[in-house]
PDB file of N, CA and C in Angstrom:
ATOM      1  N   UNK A   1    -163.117   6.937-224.775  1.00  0.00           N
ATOM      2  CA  UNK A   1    -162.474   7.432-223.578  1.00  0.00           C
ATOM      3  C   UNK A   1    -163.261   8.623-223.049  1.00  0.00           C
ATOM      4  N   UNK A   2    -163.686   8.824-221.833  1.00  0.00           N
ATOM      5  CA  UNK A   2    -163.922  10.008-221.121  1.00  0.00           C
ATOM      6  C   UNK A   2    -162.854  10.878-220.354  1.00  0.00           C
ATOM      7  N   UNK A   3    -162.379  11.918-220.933  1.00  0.00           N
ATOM      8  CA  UNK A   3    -161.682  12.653-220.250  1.00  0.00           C
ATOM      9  C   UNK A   3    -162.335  13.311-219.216  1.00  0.00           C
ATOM     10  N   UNK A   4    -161.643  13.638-217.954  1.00  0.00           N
ATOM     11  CA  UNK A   4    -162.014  14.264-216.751  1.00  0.00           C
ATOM     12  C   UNK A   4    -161.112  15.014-216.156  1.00  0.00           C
ATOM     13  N   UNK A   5    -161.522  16.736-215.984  1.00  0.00           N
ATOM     14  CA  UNK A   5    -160.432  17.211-215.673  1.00  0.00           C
ATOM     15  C   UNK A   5    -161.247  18.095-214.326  1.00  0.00           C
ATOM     16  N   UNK A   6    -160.778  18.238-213.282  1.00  0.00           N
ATOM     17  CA  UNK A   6    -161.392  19.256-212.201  1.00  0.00           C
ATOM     18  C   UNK A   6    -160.366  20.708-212.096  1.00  0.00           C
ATOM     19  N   UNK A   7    -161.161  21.205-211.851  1.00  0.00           N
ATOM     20  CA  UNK A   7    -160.609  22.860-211.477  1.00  0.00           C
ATOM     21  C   UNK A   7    -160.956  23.645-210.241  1.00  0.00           C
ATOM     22  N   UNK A   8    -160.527  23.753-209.651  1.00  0.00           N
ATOM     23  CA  UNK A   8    -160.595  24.133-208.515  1.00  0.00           C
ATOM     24  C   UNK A   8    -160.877  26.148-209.276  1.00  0.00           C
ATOM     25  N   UNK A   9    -162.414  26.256-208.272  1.00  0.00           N
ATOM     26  CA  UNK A   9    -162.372  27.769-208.883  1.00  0.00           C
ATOM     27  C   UNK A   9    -161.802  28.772-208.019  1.00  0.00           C
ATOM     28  N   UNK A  10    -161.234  29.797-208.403  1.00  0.00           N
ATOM     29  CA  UNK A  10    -160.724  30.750-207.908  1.00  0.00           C
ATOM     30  C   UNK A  10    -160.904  32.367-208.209  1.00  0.00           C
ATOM     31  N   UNK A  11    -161.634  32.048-207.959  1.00  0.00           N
ATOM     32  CA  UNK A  11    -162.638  33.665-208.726  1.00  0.00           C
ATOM     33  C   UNK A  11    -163.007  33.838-210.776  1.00  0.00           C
ATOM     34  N   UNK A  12    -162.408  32.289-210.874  1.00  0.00           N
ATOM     35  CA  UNK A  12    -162.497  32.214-212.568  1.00  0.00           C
ATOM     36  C   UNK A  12    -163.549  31.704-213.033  1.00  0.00           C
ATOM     37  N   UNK A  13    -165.061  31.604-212.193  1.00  0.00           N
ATOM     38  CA  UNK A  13    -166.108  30.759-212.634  1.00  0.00           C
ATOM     39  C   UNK A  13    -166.337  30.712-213.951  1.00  0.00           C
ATOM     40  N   UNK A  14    -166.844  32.151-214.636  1.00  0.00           N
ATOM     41  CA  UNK A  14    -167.233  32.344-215.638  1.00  0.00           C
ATOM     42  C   UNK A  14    -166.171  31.594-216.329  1.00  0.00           C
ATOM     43  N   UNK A  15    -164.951  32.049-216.347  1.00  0.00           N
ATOM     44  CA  UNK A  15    -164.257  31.571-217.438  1.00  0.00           C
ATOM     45  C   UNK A  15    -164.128  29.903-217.863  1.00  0.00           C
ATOM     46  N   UNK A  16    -164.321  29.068-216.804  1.00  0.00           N
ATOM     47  CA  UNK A  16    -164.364  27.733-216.871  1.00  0.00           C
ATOM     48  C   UNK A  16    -165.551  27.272-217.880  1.00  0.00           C
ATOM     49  N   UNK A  17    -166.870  28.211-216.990  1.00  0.00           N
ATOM     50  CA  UNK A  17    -167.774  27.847-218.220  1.00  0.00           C
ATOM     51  C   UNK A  17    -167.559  28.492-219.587  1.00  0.00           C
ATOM     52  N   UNK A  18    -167.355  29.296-219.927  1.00  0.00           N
ATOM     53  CA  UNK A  18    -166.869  29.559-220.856  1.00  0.00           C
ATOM     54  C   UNK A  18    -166.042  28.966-221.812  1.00  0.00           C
ATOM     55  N   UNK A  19    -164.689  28.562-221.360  1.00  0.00           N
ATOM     56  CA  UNK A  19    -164.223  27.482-222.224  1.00  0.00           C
ATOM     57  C   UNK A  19    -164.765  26.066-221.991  1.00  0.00           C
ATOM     58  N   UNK A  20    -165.594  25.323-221.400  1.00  0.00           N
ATOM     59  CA  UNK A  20    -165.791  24.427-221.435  1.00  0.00           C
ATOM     60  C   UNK A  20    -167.422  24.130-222.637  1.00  0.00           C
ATOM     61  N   UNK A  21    -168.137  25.564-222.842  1.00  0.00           N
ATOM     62  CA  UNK A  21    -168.771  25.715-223.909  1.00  0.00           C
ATOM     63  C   UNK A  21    -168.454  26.259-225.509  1.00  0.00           C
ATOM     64  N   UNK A  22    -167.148  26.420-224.813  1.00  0.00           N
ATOM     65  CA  UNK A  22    -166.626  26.852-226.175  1.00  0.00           C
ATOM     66  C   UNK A  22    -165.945  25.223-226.747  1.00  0.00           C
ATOM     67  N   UNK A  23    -165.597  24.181-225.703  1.00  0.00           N
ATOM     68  CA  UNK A  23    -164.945  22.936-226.096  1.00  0.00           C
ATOM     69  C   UNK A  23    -166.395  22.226-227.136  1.00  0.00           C
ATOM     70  N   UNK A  24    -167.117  22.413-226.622  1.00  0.00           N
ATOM     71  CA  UNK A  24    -168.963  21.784-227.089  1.00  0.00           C
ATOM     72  C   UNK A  24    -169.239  22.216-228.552  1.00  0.00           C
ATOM     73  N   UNK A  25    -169.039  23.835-228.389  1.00  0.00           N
ATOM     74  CA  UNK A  25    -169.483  24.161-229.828  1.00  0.00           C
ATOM     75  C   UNK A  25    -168.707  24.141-230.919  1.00  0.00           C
ATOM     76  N   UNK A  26    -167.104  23.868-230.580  1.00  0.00           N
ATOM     77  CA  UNK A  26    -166.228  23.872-231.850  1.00  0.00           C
ATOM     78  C   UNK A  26    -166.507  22.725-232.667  1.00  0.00           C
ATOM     79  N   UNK A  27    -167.482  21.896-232.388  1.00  0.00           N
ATOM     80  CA  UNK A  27    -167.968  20.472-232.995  1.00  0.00           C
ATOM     81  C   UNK A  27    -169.161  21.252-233.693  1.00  0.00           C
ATOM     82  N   UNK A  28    -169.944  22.068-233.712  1.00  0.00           N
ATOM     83  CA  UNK A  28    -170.960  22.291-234.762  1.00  0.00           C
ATOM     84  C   UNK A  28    -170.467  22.320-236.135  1.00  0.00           C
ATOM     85  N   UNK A  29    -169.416  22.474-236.231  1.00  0.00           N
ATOM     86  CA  UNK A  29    -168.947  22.159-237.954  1.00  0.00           C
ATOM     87  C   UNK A  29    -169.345  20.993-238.283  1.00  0.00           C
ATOM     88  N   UNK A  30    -168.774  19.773-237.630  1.00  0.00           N
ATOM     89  CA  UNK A  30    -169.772  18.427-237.725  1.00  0.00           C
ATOM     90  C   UNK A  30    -170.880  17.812-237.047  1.00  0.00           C
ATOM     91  N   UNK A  31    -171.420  18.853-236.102  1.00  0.00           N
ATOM     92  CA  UNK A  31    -172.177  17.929-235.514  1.00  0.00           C
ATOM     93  C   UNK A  31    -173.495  18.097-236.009  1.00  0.00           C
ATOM     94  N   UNK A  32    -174.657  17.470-236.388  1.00  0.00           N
ATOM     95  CA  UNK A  32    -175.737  18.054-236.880  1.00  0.00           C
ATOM     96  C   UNK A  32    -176.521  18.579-236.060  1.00  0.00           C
ATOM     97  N   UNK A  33    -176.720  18.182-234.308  1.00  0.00           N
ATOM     98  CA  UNK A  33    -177.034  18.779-233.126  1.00  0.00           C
ATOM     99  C   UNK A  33    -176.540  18.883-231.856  1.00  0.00           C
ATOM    100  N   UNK A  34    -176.605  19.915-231.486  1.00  0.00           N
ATOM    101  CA  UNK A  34    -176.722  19.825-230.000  1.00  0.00           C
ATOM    102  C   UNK A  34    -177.334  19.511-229.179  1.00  0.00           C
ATOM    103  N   UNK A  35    -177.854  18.701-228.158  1.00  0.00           N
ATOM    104  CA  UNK A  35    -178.908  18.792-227.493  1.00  0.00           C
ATOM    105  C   UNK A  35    -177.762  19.386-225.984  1.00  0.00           C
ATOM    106  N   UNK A  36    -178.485  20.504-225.379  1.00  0.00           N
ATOM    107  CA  UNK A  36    -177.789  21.103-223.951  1.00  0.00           C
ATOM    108  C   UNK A  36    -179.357  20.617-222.825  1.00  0.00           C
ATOM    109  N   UNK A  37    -178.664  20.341-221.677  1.00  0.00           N
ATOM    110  CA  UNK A  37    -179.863  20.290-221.054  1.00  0.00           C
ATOM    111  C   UNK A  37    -179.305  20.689-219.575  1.00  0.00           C
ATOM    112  N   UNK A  38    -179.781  21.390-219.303  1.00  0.00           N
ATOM    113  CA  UNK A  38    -179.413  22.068-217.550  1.00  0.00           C
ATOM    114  C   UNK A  38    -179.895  20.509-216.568  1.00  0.00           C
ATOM    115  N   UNK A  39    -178.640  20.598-215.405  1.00  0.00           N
ATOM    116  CA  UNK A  39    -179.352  20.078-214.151  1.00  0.00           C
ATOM    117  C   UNK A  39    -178.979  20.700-213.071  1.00  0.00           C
ATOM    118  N   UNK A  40    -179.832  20.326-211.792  1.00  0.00           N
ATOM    119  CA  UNK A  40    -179.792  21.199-210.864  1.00  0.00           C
ATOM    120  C   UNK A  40    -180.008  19.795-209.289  1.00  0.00           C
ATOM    121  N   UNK A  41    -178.885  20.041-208.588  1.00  0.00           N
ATOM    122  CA  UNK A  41    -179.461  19.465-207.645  1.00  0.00           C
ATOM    123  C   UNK A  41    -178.974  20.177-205.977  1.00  0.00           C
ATOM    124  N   UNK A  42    -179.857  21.356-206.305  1.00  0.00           N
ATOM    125  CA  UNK A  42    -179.202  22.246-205.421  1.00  0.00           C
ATOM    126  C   UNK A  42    -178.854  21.795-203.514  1.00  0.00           C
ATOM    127  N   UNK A  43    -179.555  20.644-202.969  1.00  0.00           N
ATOM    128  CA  UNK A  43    -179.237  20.059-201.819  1.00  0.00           C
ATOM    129  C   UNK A  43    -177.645  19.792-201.491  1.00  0.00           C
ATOM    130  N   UNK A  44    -176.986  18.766-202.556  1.00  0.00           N
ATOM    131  CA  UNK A  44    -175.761  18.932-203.002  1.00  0.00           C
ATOM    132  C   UNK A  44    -175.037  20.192-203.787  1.00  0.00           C
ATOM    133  N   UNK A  45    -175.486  21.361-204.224  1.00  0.00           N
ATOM    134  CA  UNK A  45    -174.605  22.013-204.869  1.00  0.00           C
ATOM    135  C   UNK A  45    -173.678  21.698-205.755  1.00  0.00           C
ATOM    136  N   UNK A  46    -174.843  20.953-206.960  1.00  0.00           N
ATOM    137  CA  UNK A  46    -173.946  20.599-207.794  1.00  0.00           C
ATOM    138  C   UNK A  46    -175.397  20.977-209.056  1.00  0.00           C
ATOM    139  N   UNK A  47    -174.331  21.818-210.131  1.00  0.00           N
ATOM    140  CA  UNK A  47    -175.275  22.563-211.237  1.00  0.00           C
ATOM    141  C   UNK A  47    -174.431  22.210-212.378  1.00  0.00           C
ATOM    142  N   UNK A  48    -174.920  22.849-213.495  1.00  0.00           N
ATOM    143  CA  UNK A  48    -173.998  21.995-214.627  1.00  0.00           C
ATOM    144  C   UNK A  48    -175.132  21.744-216.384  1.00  0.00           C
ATOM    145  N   UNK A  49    -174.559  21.698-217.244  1.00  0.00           N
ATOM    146  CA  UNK A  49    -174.851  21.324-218.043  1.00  0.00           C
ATOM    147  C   UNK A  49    -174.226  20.131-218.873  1.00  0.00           C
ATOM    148  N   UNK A  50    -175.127  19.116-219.478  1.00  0.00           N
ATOM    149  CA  UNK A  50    -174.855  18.146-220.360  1.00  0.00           C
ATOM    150  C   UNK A  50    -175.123  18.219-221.535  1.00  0.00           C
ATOM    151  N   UNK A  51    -174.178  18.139-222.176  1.00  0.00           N
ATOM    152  CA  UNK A  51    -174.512  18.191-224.483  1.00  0.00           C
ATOM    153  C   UNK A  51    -174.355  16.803-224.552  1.00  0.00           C
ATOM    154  N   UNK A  52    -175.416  16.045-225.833  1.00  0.00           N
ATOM    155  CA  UNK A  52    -175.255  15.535-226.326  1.00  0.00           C
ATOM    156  C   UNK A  52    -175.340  16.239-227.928  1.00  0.00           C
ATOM    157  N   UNK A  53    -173.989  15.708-228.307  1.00  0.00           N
ATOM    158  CA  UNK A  53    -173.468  16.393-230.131  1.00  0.00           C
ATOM    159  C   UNK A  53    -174.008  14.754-230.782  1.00  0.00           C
ATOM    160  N   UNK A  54    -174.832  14.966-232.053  1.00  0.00           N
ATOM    161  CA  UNK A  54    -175.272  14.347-232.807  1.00  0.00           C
ATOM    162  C   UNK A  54    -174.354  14.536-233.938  1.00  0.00           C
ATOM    163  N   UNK A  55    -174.937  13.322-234.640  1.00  0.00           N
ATOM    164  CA  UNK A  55    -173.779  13.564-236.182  1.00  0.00           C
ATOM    165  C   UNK A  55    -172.576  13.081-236.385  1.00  0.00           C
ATOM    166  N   UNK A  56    -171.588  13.485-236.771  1.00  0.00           N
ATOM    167  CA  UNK A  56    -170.107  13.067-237.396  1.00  0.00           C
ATOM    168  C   UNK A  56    -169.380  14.487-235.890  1.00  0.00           C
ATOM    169  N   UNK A  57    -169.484  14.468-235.227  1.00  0.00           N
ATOM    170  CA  UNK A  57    -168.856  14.870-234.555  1.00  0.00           C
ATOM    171  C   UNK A  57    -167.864  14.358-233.449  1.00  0.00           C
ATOM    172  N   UNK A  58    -166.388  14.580-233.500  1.00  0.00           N
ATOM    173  CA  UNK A  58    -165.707  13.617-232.281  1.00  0.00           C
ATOM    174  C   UNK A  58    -166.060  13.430-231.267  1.00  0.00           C
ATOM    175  N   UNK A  59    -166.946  13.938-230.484  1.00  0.00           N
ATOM    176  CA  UNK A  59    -166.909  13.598-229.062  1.00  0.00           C
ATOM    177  C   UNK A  59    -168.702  13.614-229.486  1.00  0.00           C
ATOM    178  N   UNK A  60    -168.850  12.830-228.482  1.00  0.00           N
ATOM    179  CA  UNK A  60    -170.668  12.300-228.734  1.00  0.00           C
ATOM    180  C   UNK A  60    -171.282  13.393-227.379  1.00  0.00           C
ATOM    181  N   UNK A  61    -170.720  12.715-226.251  1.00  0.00           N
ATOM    182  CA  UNK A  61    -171.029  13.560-224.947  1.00  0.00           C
ATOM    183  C   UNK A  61    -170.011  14.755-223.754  1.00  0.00           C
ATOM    184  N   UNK A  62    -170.461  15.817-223.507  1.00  0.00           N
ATOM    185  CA  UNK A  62    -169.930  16.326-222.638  1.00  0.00           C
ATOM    186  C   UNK A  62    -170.732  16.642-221.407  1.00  0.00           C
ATOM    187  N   UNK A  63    -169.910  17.344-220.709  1.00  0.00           N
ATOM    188  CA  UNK A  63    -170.715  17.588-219.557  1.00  0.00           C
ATOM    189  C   UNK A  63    -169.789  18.757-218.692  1.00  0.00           C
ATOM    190  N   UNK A  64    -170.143  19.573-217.908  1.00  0.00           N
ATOM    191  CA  UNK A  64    -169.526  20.594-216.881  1.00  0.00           C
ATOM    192  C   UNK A  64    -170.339  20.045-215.407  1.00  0.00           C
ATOM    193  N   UNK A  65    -169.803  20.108-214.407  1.00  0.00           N
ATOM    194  CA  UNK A  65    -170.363  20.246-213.119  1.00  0.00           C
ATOM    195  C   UNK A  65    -169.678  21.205-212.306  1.00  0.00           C
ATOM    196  N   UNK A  66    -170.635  22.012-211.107  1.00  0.00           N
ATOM    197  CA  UNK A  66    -169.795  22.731-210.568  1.00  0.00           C
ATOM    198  C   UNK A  66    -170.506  23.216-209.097  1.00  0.00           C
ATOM    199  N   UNK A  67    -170.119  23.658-208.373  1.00  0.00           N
ATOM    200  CA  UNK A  67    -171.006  24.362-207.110  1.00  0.00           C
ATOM    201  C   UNK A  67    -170.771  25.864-207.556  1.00  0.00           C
ATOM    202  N   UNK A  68    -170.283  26.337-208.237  1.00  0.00           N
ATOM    203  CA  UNK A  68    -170.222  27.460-208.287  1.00  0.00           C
ATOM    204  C   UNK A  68    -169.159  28.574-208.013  1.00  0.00           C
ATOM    205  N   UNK A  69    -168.576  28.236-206.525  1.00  0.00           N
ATOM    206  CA  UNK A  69    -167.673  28.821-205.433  1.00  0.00           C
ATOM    207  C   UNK A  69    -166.558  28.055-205.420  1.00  0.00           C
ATOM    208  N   UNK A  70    -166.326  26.948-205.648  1.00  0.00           N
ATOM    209  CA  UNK A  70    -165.110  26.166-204.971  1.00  0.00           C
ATOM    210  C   UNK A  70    -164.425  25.104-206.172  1.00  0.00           C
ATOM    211  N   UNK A  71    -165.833  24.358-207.402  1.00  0.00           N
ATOM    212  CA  UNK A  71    -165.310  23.143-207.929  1.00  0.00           C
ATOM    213  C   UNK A  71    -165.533  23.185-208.865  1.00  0.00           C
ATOM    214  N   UNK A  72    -165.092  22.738-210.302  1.00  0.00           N
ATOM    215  CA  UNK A  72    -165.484  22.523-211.739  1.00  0.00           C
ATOM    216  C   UNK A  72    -164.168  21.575-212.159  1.00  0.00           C
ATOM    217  N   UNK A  73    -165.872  20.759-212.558  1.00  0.00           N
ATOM    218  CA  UNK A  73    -165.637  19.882-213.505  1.00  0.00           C
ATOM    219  C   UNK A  73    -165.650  19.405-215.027  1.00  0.00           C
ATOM    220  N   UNK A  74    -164.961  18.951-215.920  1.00  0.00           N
ATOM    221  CA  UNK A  74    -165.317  18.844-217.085  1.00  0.00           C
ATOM    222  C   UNK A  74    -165.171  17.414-217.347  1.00  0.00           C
ATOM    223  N   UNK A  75    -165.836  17.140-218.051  1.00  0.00           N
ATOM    224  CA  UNK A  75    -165.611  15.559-219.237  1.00  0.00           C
ATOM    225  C   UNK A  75    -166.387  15.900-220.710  1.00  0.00           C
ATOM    226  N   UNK A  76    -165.537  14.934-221.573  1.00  0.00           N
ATOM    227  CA  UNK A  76    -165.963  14.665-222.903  1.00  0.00           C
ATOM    228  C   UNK A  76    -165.385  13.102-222.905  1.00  0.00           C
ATOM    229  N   UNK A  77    -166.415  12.698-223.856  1.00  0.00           N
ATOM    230  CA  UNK A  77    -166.060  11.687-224.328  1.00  0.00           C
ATOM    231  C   UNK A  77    -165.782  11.749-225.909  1.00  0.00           C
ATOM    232  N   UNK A  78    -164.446  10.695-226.199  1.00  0.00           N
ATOM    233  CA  UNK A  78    -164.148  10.740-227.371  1.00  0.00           C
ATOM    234  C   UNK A  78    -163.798   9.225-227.779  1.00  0.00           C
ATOM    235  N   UNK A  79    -164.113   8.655-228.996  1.00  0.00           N
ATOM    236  CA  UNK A  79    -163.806   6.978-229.299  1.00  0.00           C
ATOM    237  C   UNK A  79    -162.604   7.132-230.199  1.00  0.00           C
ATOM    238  N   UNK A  80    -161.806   6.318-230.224  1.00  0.00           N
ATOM    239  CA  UNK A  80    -160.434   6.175-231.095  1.00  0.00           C
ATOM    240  C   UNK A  80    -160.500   5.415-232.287  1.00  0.00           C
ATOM    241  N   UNK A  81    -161.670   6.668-233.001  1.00  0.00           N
ATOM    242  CA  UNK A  81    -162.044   5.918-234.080  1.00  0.00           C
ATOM    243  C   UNK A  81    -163.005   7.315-234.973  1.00  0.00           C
ATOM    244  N   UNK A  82    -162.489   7.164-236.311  1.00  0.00           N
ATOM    245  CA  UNK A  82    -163.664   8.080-237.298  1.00  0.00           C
ATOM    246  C   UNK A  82    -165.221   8.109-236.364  1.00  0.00           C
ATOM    247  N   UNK A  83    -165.347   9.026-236.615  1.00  0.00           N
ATOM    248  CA  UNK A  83    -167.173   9.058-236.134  1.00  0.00           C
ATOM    249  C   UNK A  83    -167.980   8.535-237.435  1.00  0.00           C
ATOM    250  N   UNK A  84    -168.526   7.423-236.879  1.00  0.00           N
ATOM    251  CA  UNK A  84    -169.558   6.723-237.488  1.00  0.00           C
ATOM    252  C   UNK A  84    -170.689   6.847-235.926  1.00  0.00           C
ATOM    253  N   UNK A  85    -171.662   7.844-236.413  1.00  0.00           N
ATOM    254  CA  UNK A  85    -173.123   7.549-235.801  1.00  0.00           C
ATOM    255  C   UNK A  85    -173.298   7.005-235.274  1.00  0.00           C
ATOM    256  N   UNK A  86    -174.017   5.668-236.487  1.00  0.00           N
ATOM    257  CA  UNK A  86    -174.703   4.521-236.515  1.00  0.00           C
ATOM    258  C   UNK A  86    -174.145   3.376-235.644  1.00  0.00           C
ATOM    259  N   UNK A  87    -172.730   3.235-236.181  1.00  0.00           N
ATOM    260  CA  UNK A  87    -171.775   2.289-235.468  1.00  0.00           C
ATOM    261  C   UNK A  87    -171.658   2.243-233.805  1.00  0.00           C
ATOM    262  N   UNK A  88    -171.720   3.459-233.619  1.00  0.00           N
ATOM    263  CA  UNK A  88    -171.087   4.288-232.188  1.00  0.00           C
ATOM    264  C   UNK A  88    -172.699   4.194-231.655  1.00  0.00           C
ATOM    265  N   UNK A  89    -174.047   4.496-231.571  1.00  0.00           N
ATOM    266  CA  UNK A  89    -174.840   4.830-231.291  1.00  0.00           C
ATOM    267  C   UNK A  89    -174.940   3.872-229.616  1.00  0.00           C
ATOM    268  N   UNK A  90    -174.455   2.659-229.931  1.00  0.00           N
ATOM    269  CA  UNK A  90    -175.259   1.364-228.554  1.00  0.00           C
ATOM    270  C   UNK A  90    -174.230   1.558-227.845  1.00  0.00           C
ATOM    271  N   UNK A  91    -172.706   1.960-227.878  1.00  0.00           N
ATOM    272  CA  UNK A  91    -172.048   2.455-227.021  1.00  0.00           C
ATOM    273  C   UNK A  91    -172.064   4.043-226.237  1.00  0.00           C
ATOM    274  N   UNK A  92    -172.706   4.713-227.143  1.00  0.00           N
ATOM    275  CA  UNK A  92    -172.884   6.156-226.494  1.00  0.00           C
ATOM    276  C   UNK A  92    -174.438   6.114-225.872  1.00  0.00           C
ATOM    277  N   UNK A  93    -175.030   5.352-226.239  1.00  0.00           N
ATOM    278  CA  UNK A  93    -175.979   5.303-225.478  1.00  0.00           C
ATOM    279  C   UNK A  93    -175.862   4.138-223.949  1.00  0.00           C
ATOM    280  N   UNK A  94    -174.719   3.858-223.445  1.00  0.00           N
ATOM    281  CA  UNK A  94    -174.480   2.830-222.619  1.00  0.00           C
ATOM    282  C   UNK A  94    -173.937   4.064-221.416  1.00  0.00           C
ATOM    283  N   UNK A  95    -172.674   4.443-222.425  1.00  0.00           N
ATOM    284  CA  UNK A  95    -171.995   5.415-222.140  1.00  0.00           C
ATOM    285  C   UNK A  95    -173.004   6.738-221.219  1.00  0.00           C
ATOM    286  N   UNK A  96    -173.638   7.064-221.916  1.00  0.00           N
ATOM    287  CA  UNK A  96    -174.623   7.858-221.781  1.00  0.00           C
ATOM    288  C   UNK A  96    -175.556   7.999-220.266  1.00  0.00           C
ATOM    289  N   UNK A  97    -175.897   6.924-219.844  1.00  0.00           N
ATOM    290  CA  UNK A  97    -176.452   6.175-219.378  1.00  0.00           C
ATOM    291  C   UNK A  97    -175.896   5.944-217.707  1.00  0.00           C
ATOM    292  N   UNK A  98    -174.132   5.716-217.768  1.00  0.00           N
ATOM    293  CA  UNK A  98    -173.408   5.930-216.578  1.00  0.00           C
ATOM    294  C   UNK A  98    -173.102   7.438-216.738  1.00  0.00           C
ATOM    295  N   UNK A  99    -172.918   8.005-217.466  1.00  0.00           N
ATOM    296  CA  UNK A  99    -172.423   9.680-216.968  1.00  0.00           C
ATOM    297  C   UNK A  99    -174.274  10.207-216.005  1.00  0.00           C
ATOM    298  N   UNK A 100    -175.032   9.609-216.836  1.00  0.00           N
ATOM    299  CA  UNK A 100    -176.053  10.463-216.224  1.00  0.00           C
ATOM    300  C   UNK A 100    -175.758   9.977-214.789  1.00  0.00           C
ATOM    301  N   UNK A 101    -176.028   8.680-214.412  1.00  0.00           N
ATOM    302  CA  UNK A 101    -175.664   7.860-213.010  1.00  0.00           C
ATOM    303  C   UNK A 101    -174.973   8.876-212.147  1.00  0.00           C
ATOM    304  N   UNK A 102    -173.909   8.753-212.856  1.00  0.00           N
ATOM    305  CA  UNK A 102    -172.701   9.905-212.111  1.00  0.00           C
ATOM    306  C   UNK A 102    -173.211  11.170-211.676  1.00  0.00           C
ATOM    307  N   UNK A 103    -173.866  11.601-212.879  1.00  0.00           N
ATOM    308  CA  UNK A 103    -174.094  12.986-212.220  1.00  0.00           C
ATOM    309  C   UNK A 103    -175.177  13.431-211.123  1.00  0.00           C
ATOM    310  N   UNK A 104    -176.349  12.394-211.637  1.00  0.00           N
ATOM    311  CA  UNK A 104    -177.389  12.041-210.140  1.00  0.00           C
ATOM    312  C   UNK A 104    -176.846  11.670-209.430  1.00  0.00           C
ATOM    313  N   UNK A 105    -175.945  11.321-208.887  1.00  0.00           N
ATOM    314  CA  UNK A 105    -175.207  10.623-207.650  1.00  0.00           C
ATOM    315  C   UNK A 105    -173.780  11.459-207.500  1.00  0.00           C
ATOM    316  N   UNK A 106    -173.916  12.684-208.196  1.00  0.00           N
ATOM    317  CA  UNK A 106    -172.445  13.153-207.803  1.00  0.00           C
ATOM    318  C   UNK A 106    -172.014  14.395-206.786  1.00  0.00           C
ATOM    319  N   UNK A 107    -171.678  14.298-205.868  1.00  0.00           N
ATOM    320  CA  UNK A 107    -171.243  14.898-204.690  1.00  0.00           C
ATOM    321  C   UNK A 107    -169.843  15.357-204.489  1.00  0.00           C
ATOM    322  N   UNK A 108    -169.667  16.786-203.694  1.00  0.00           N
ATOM    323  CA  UNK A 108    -168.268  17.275-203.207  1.00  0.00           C
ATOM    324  C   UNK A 108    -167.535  16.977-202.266  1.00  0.00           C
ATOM    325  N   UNK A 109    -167.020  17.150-202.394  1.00  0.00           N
ATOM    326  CA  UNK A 109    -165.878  16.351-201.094  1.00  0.00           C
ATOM    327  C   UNK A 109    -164.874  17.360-200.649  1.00  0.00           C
ATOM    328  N   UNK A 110    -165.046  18.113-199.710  1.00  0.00           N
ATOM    329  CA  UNK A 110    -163.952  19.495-199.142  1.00  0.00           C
ATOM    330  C   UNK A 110    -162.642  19.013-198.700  1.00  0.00           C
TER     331      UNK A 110
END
């Protein structure tokens, strides 16, 4: 499942990112990595970071998007199931695959 939640900002930027990196790292107990990777597609005004958590960790992928001033977004994905890696790998990599889609192609709407 990918959860998706938007927030409308209101002078709380920081804090959104903030807990939404604090949702990422409470998985380093199991996760064996993080990978974080910035994107930027400043034409649209849309910035953001994506984790992929390696390992025995519940959620494989997250992600934040935001313009900064007005919108934030969050998702994680989580399977309804023990974390097995190996098992999970051809679905999180499918998975993987449409979030990026999304986020190259993702735009605000006032």
């Amino acid at each position: 499942k990918v959860f998706i939640t938007y927030f409308p900002v209101k002078g709380d930027f920081a804090d959104h990112v903030r807990e939404s990196e604090k949702m990422v790292y409470e998985h380093t107990i199991k996760a064996s990595s993080i990978d974080a990777k910035s994107f930027q597609y400043p034409e649209k005004k849309v910035y953001g970071n994506f984790y992929e958590l390696k390992g025995q960790s519940a959620s494989n992928l997250q992600f934040y998007a935001t313009d900064s001033t007005k919108h934030f977004v969050t998702a994680y994905l989580y399977f309804d199931t023990r974390p097995k890696p190996d098992s999970l790998a051809p679905a999180v990599d499918y998975i993987k695959k449409d979030i990026k889609h999304m986020l190259d192609t993702f735009e605000w709407k006032n």
